[in-house]
C-alpha atoms as a PDB file:
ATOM      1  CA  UNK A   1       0.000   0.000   0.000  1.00  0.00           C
ATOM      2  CA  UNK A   2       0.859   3.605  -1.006  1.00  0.00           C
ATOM      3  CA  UNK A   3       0.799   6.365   1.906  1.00  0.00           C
ATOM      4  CA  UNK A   4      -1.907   7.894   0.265  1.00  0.00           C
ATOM      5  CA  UNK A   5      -3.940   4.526   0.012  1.00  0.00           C
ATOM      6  CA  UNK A   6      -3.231   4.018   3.839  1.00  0.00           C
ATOM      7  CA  UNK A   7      -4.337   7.372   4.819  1.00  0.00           C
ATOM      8  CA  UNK A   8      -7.379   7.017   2.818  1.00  0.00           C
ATOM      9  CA  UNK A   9      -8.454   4.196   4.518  1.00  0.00           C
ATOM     10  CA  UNK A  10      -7.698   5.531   7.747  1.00  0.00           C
ATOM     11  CA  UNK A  11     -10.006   8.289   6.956  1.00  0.00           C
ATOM     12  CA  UNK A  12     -12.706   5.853   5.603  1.00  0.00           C
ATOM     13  CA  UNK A  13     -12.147   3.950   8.923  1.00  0.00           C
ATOM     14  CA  UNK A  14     -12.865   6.643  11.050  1.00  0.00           C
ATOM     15  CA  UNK A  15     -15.789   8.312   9.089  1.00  0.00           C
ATOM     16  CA  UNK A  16     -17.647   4.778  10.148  1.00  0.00           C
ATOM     17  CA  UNK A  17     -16.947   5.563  13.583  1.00  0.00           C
ATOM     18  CA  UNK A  18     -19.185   7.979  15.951  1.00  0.00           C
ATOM     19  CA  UNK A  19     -17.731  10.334  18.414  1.00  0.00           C
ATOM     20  CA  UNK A  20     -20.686  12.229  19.042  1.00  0.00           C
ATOM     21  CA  UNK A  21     -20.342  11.239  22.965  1.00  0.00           C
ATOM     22  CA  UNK A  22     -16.929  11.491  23.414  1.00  0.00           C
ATOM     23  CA  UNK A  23     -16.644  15.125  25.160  1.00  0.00           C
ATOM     24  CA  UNK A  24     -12.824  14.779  25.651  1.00  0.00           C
ATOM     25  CA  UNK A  25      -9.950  16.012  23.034  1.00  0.00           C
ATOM     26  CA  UNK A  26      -7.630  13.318  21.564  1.00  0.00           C
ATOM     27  CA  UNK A  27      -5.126  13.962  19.145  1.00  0.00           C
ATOM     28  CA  UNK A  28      -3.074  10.734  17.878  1.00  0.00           C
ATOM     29  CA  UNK A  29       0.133  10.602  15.370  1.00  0.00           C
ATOM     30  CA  UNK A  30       0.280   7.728  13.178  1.00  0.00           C
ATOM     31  CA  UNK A  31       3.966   6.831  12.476  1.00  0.00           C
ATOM     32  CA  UNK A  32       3.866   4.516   9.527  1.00  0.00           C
ATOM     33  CA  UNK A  33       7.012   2.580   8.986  1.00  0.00           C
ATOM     34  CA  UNK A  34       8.105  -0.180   5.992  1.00  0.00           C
ATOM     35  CA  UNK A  35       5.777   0.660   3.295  1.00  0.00           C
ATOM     36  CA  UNK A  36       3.820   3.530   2.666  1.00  0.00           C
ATOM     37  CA  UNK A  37       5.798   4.951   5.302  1.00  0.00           C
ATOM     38  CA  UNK A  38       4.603   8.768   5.895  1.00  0.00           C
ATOM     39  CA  UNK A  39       2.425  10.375   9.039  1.00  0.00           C
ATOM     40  CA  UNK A  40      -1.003  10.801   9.596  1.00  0.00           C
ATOM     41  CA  UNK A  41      -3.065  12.184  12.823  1.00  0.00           C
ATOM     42  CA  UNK A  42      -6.219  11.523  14.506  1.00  0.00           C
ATOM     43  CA  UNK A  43      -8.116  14.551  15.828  1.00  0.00           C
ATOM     44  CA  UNK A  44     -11.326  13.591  18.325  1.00  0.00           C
ATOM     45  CA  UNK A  45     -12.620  17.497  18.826  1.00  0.00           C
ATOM     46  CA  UNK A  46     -16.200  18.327  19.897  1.00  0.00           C
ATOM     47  CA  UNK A  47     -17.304  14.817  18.981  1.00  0.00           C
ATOM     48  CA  UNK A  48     -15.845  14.388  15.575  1.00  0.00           C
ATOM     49  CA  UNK A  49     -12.898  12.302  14.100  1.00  0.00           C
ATOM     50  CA  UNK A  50     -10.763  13.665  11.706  1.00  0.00           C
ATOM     51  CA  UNK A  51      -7.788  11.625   9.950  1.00  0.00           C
ATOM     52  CA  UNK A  52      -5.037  14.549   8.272  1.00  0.00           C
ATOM     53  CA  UNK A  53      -2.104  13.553   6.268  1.00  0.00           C
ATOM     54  CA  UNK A  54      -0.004  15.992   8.629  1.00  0.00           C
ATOM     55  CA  UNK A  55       2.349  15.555  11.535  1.00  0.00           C
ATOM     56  CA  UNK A  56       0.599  16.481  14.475  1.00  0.00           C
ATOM     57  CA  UNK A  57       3.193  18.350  17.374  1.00  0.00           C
ATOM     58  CA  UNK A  58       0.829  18.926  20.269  1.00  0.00           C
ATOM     59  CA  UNK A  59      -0.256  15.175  19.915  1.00  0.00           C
ATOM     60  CA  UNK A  60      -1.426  13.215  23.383  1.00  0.00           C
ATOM     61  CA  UNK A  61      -0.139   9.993  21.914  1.00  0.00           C
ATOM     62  CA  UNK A  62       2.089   8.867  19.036  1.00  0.00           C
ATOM     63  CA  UNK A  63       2.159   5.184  17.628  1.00  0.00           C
ATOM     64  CA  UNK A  64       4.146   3.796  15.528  1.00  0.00           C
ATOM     65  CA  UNK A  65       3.957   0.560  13.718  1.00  0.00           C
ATOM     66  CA  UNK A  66       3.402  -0.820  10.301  1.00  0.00           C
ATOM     67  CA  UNK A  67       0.156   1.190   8.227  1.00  0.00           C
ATOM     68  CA  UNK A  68      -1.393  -2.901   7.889  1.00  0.00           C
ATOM     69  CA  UNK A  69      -1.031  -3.037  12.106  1.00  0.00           C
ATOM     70  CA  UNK A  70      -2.147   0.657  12.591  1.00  0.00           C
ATOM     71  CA  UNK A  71      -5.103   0.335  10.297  1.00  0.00           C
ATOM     72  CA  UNK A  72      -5.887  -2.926  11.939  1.00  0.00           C
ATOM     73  CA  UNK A  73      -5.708  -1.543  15.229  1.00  0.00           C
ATOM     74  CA  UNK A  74      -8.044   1.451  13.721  1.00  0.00           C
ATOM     75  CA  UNK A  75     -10.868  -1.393  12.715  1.00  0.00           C
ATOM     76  CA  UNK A  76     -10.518  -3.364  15.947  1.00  0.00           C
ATOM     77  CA  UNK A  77      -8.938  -6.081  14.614  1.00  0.00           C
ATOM     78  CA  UNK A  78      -5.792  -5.935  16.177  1.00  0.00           C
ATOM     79  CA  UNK A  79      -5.847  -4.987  20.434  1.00  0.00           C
ATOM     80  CA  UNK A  80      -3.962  -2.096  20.903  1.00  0.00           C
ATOM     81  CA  UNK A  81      -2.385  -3.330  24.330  1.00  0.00           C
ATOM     82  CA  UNK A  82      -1.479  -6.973  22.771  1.00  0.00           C
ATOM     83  CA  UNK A  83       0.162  -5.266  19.514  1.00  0.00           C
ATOM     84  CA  UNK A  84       2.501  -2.989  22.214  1.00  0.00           C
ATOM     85  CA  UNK A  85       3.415  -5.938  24.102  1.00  0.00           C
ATOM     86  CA  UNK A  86       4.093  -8.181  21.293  1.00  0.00           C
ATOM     87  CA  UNK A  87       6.283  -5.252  19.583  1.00  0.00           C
ATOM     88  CA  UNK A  88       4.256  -4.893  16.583  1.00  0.00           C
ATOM     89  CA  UNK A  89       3.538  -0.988  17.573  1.00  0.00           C
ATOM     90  CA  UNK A  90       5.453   1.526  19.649  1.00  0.00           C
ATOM     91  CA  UNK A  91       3.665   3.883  21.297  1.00  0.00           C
ATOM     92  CA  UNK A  92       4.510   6.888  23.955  1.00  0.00           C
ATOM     93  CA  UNK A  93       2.492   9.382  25.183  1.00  0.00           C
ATOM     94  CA  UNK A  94      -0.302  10.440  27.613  1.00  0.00           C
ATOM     95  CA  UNK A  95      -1.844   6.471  28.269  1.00  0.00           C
ATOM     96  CA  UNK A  96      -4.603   7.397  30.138  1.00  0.00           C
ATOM     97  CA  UNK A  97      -6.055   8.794  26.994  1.00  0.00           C
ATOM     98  CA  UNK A  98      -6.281   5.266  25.677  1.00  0.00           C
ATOM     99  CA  UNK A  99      -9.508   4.864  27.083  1.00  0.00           C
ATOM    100  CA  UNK A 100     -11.232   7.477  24.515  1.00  0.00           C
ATOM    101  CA  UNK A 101      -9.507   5.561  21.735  1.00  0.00           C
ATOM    102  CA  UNK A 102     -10.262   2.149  23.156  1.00  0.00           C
ATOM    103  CA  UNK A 103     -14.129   3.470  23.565  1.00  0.00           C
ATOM    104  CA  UNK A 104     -14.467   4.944  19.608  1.00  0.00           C
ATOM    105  CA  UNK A 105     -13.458   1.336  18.572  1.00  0.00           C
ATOM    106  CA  UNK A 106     -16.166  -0.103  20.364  1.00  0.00           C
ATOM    107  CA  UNK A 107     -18.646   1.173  18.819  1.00  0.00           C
ATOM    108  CA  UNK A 108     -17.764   0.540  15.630  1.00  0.00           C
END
C-alpha cells in the first residue's frame, strides 16, 4: 500500500466511527514505517474524528507501527495493548487517553 492509500483508509475507517459522545480532546500521530511509510493524525474534537495527512506536534499519543497493524488496530482487529506488548507498535504518550480511543473502537 501507497501512503496515500493508507491514509485514505484511515479516513474511511474513522468516518464509520461515531464520536458524538466522546466530550474529551484526543489527538493521535500515526507513524507509519516499511511501506507507505509517511504520518497521519487523529483529531477527536467536539465529537468528531478527523484523519489529516499531517504531523501532528501537540499530539497526546504517538504510535508507531506498520500502516497494515495501525489500520488494523483502527478497525478493531488488532488490540492495541497486545500489539505494544508483542512489539508490533510503539507507542509513547499520555496512556490514560487510551480509554477514549479504546471506547471509539467499540462502537464501531
Amino acid at each position: 500500500m501507497t501512503y496515500e492509500q493508507i491514509v485514505e483508509k484511515a479516513q474511511a475507517i474513522a468516518a464509520k466511527g461515531s464520536a458524538e459522545k466522546i466530550k474529551d480532546h484526543l489527538a493521535i500521530q500515526y507513524n507509519i514505517t516499511g511501506e507507505g511509510a509517511g504520518a497521519f493524525y487523529m483529531e477527536i474534537k467536539d465529537g468528531k474524528i478527523s484523519v489529516c495527512p499531517y504531523e501532528y506536534y501537540d499530539r497526546d499519543i504517538l504510535v508507531t507501527g506498520s500502516g497494515e497493524n495501525i489500520l488494523a488496530m483502527m478497525e478493531g482487529k488488532l488490540d492495541m495493548v497486545g500489539a505494544y506488548l508483542s512489539g508490533k507498535i510503539k507507542a509513547q504518550g499520555d496512556f490514560s487517553k487510551l480509554d477514549i480511543l479504546k471506547s471509539l473502537i467499540a462502537r464501531k
